[in-house]
N, C-alpha and C. Protein backbone atom coordinates (compact mmCIF):
# COMPACT_ATOMS: atom_id res chain seq x y z
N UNK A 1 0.84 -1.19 0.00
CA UNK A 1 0.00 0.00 0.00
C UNK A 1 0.89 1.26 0.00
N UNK A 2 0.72 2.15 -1.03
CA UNK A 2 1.36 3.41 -1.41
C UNK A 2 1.05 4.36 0.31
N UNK A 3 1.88 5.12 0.49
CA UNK A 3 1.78 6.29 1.25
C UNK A 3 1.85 7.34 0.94
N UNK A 4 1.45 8.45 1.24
CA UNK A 4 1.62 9.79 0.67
C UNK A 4 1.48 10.68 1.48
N UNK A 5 2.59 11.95 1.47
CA UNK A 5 2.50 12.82 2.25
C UNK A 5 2.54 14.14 1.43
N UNK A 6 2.19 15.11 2.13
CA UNK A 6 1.93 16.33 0.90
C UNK A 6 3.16 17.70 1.70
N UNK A 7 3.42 18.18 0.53
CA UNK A 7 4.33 19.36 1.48
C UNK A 7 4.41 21.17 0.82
N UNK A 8 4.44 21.80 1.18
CA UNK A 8 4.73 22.89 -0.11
C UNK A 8 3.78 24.08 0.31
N UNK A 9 2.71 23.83 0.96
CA UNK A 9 1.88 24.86 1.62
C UNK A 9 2.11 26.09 2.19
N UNK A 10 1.56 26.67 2.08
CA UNK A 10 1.83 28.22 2.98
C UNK A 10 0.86 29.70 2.80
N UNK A 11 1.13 30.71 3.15
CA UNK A 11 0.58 31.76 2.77
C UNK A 11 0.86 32.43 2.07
N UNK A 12 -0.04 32.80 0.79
CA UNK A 12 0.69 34.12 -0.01
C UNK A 12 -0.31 35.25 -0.41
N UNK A 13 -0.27 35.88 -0.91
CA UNK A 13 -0.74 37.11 -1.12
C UNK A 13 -1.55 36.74 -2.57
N UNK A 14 -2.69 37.29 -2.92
CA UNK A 14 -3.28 36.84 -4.09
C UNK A 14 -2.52 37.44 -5.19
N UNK A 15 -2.45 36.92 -6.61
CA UNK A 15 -2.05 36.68 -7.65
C UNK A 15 -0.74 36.05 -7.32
N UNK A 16 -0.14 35.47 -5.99
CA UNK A 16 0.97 35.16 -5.73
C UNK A 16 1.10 33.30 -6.44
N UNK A 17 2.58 32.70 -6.19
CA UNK A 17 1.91 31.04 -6.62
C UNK A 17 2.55 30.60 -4.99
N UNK A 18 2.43 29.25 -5.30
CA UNK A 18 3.25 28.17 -4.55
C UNK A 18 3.16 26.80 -5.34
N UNK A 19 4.28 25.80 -4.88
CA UNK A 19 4.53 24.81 -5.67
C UNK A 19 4.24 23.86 -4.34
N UNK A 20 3.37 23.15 -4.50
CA UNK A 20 2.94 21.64 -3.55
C UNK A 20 3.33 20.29 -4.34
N UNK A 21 3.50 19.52 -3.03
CA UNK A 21 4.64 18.23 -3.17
C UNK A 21 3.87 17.44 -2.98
N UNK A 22 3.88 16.09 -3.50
CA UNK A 22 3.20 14.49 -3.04
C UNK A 22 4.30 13.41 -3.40
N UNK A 23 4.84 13.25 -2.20
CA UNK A 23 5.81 12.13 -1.81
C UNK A 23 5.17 10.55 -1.55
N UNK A 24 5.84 9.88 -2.49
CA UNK A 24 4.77 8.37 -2.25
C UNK A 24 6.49 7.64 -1.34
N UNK A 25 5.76 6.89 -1.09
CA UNK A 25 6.41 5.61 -1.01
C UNK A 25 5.51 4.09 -0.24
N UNK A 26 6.29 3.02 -0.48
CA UNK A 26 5.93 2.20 0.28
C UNK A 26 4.91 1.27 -0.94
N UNK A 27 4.85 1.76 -2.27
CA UNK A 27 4.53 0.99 -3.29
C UNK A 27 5.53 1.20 -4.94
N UNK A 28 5.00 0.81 -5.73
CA UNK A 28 5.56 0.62 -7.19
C UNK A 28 4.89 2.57 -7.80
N UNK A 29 5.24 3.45 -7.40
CA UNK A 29 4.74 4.44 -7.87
C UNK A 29 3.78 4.80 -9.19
N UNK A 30 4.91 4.23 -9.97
CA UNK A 30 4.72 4.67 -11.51
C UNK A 30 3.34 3.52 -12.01
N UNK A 31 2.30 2.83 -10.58
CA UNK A 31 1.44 2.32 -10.95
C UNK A 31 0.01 2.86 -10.14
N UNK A 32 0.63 4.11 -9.86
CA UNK A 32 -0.79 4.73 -9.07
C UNK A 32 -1.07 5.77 -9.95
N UNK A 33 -2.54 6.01 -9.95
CA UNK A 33 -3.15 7.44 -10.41
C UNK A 33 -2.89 7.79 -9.32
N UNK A 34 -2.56 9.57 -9.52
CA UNK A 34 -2.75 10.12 -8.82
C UNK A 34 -3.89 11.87 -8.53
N UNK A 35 -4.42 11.86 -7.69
CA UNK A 35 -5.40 13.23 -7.94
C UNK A 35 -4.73 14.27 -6.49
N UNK A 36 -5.08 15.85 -6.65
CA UNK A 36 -4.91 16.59 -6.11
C UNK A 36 -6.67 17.09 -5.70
N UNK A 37 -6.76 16.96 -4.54
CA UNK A 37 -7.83 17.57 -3.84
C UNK A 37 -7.95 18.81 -2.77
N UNK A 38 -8.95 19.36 -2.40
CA UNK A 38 -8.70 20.38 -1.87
C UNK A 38 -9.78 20.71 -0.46
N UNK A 39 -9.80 20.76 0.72
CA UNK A 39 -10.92 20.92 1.59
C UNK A 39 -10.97 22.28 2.19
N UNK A 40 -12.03 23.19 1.73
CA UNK A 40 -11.82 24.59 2.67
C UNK A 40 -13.00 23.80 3.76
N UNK A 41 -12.97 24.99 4.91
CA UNK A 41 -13.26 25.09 6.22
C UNK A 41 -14.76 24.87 5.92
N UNK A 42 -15.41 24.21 6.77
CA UNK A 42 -16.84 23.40 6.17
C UNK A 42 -17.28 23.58 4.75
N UNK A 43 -16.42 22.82 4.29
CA UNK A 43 -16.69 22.40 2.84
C UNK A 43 -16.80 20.98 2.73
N UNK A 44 -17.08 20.30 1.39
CA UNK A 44 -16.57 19.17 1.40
C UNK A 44 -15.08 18.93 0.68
N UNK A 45 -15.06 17.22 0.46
CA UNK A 45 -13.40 17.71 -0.22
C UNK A 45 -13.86 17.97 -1.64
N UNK A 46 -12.94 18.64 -2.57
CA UNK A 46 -13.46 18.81 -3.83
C UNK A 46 -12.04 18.60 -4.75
N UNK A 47 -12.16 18.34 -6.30
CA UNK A 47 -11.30 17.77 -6.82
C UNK A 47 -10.85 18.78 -7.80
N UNK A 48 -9.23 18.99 -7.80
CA UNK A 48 -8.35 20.00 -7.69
C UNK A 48 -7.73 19.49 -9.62
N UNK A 49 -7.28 18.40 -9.31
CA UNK A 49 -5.91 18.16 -10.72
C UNK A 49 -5.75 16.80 -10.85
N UNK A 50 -5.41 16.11 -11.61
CA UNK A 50 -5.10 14.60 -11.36
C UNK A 50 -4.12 14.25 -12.70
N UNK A 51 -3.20 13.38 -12.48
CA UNK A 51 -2.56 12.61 -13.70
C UNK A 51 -2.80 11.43 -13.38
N UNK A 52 -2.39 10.77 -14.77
CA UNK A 52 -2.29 9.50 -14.86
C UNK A 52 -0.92 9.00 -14.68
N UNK A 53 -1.05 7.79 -14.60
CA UNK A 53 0.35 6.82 -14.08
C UNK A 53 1.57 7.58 -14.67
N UNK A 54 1.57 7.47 -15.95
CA UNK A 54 2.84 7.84 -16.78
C UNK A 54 3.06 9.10 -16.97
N UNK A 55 2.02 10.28 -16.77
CA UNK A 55 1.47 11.68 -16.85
C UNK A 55 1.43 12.19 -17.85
N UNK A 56 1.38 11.06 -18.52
CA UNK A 56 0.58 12.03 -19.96
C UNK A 56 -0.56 12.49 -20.22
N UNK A 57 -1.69 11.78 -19.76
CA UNK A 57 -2.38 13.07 -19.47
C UNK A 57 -3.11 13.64 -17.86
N UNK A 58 -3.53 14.76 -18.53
CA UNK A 58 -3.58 15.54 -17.07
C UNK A 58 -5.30 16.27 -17.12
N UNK A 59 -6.12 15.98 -15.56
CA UNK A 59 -7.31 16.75 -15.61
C UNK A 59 -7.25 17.34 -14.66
N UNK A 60 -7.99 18.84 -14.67
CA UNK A 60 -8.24 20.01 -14.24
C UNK A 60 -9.75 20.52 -13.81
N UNK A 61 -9.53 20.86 -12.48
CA UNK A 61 -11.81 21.41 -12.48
C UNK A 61 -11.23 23.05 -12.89
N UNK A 62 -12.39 23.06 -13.67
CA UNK A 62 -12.52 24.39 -14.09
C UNK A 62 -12.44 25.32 -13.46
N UNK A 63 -12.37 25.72 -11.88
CA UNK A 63 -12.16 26.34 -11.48
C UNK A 63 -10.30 26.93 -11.43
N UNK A 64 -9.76 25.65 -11.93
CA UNK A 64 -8.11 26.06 -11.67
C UNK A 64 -7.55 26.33 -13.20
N UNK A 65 -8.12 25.48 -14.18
CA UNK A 65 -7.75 25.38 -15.14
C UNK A 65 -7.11 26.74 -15.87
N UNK A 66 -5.64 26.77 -16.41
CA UNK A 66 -4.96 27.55 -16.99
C UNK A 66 -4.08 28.21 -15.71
N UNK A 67 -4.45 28.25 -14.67
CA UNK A 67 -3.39 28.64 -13.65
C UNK A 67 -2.89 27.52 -12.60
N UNK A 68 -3.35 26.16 -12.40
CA UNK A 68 -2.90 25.05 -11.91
C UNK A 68 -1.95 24.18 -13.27
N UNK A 69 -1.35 23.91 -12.51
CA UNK A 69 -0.31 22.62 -13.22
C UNK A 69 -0.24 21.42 -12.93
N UNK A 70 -0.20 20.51 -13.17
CA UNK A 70 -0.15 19.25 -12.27
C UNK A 70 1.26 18.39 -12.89
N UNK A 71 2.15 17.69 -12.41
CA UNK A 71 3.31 16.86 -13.13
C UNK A 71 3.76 16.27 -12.38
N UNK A 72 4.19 14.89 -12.81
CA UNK A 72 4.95 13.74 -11.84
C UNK A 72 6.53 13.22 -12.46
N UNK A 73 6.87 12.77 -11.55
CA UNK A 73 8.60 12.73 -11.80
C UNK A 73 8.21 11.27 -10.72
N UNK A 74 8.25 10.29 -12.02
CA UNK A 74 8.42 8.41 -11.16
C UNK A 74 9.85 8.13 -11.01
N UNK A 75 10.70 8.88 -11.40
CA UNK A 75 12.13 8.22 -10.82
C UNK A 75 11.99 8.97 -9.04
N UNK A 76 11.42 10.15 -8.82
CA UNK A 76 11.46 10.37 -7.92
C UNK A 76 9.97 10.38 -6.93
N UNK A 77 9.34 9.43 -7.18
CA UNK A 77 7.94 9.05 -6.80
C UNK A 77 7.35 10.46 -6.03
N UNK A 78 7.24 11.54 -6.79
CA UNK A 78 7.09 12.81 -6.72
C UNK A 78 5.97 13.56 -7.58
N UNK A 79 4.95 13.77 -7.06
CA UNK A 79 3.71 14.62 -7.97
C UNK A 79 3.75 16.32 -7.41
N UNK A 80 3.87 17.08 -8.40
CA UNK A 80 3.70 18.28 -8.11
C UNK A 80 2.61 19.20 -8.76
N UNK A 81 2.19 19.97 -8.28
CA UNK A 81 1.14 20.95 -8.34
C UNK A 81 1.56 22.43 -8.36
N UNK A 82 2.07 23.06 -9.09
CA UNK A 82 2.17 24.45 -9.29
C UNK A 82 1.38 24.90 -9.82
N UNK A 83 0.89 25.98 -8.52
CA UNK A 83 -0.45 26.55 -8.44
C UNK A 83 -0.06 28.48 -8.50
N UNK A 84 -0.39 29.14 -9.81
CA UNK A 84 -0.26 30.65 -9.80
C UNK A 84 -1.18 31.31 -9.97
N UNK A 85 -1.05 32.17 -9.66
CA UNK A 85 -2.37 33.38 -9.85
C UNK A 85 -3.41 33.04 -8.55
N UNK A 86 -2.92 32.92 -7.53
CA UNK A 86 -3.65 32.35 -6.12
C UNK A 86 -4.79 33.16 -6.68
N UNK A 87 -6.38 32.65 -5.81
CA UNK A 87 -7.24 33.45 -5.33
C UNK A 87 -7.42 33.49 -4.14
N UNK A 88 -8.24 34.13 -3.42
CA UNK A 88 -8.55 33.41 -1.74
C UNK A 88 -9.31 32.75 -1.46
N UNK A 89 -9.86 32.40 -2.53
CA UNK A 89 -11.07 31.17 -2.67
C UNK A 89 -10.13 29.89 -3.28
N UNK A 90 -9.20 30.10 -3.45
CA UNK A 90 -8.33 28.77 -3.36
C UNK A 90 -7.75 28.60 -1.85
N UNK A 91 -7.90 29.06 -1.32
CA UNK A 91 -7.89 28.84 0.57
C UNK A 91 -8.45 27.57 1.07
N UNK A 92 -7.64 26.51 1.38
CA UNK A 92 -8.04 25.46 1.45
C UNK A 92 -6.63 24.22 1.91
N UNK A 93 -7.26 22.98 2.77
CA UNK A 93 -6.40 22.39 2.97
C UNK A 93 -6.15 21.12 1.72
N UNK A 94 -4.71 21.44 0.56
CA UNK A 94 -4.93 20.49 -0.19
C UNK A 94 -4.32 19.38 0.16
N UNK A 95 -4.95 18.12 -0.47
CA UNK A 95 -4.46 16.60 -0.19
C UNK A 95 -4.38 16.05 -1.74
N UNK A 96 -3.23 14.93 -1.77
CA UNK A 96 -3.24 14.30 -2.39
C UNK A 96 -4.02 12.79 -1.95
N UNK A 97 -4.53 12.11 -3.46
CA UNK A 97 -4.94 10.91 -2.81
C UNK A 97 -4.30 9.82 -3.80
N UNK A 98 -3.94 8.56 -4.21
CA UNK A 98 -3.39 7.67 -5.35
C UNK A 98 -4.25 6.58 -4.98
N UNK A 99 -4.35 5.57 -6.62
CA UNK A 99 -5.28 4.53 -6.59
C UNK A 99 -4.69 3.78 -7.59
N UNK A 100 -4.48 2.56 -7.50
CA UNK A 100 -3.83 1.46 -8.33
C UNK A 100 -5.03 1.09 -9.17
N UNK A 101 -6.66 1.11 -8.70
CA UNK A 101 -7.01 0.33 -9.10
C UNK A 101 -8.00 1.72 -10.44
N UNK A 102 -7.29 2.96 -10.88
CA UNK A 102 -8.10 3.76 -11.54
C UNK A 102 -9.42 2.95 -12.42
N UNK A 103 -10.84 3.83 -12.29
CA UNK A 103 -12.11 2.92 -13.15
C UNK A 103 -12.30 4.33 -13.98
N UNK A 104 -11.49 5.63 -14.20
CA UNK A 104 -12.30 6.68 -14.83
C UNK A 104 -12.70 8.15 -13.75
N UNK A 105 -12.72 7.55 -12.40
CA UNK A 105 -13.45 8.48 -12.22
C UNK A 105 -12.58 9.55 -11.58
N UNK A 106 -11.90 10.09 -12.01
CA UNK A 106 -10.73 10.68 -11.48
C UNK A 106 -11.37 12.11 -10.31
N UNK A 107 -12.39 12.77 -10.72
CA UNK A 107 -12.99 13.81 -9.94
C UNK A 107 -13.29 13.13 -8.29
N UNK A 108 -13.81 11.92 -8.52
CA UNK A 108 -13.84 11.41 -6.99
C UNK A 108 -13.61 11.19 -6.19
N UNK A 109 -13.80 11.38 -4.86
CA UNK A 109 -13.19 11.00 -3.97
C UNK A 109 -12.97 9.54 -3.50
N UNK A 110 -14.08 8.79 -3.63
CA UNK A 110 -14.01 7.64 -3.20
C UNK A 110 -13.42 6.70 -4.28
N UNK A 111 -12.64 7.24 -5.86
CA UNK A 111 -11.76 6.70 -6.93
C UNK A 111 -10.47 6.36 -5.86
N UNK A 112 -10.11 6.95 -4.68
CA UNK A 112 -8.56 7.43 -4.43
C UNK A 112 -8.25 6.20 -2.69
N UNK A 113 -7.28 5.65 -2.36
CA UNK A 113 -7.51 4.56 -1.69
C UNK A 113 -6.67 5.29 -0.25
N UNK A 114 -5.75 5.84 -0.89
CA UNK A 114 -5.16 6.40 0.25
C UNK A 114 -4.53 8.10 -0.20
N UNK A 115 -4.63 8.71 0.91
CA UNK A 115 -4.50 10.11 1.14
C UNK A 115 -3.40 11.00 2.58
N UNK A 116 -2.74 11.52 1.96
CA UNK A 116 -2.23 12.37 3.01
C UNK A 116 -2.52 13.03 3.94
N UNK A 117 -2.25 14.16 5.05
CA UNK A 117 -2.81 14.17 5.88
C UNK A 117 -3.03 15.72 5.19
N UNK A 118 -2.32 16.22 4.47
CA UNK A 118 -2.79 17.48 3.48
C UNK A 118 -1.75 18.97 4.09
N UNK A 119 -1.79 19.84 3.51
CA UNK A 119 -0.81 20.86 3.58
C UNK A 119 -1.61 22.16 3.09
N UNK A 120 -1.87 22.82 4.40
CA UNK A 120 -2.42 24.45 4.13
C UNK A 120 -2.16 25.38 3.22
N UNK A 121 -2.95 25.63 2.66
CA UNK A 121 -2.89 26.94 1.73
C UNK A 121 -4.07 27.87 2.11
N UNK A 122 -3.24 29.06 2.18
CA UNK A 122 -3.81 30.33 2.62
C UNK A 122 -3.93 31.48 1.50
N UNK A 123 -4.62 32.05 0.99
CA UNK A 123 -4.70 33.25 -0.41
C UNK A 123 -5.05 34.54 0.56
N UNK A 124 -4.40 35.43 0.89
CA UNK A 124 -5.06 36.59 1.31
C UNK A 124 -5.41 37.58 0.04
N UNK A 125 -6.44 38.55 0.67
CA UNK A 125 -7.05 39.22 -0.22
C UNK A 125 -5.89 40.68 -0.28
C-alpha cells in the first residue's frame, strides 16, 4: 500500500503562486493514479488536478484550469502541483490521494484509496 505525504503549503498574497509536493512511497509508484484535492473550512473535499500513471495526461476542475499545473517525476515518486495566480477562494487544505485500481473516475473522492494528511494553503485578499 502506497503512502503519501503532501508538502509545499503556505501563505501568499493573491495573484501570488506556490509549488505543492506528493511524496509516495511504500509501493511501485509509476502504478498509481494520482489526484490533487482540496478541503476549505466546512466544505466538502473537492477535486483540484489529477494525472495519470505515466502523466501524460492531465485533468483540471474548471475552477483552476490555466493557472494550476499538475506533473509527476516516477524516478522520484514525486507529484507536483504548481499553483499561480492564487485566489482566496483557493484557501483550502490540499491533499493528495493515489489509486492502483483507476475505473475513470478521477474527480472522486471515493476513486482514491489512500491520502495524506494534506498541507495548508492560505490566499489573502
Amino acid at each position: 500500500q502506497v503512502h503519501v505525504v503532501e508538502s509545499g503549503g503556505g501563505l501568499v498574497q493573491a495573484g501570488g503562486s506556490l509549488r505543492l509536493s506528493c511524496a509516495a512511497s511504500g509501493g511501485t509508484f509509476s502504478r498509481y493514479f494520482i489526484g490533487w484535492f482540496r478541503q476549505a473550512s466546512g466544505k466538502e473535499r473537492e477535486f483540484v488536478a489529477a494525472t495519470t500513471r505515466g502523466g501524460i495526461s492531465t485533468y483540471y476542475a474548471d475552477s483552476v484550469k490555466g493557472r494550476f499545473t499538475v506533473s509527476r517525476d516516477n524516478t522520484k515518486n514525486t507529484v507536483t502541483l504548481q499553483m499561480n495566480n492564487l485566489k482566496p477562494e483557493d484557501t483550502a487544505v490540499y491533499h493528495c490521494g493515489a489509486t492502483e485500481r483507476y475505473s475513470g473516475r478521477y474527480y472522486s473522492v471515493g476513486e482514491y484509496d489512500a491520502w495524506g494528511q494534506g498541507t495548508q494553503v492560505t490566499v489573502s485578499s
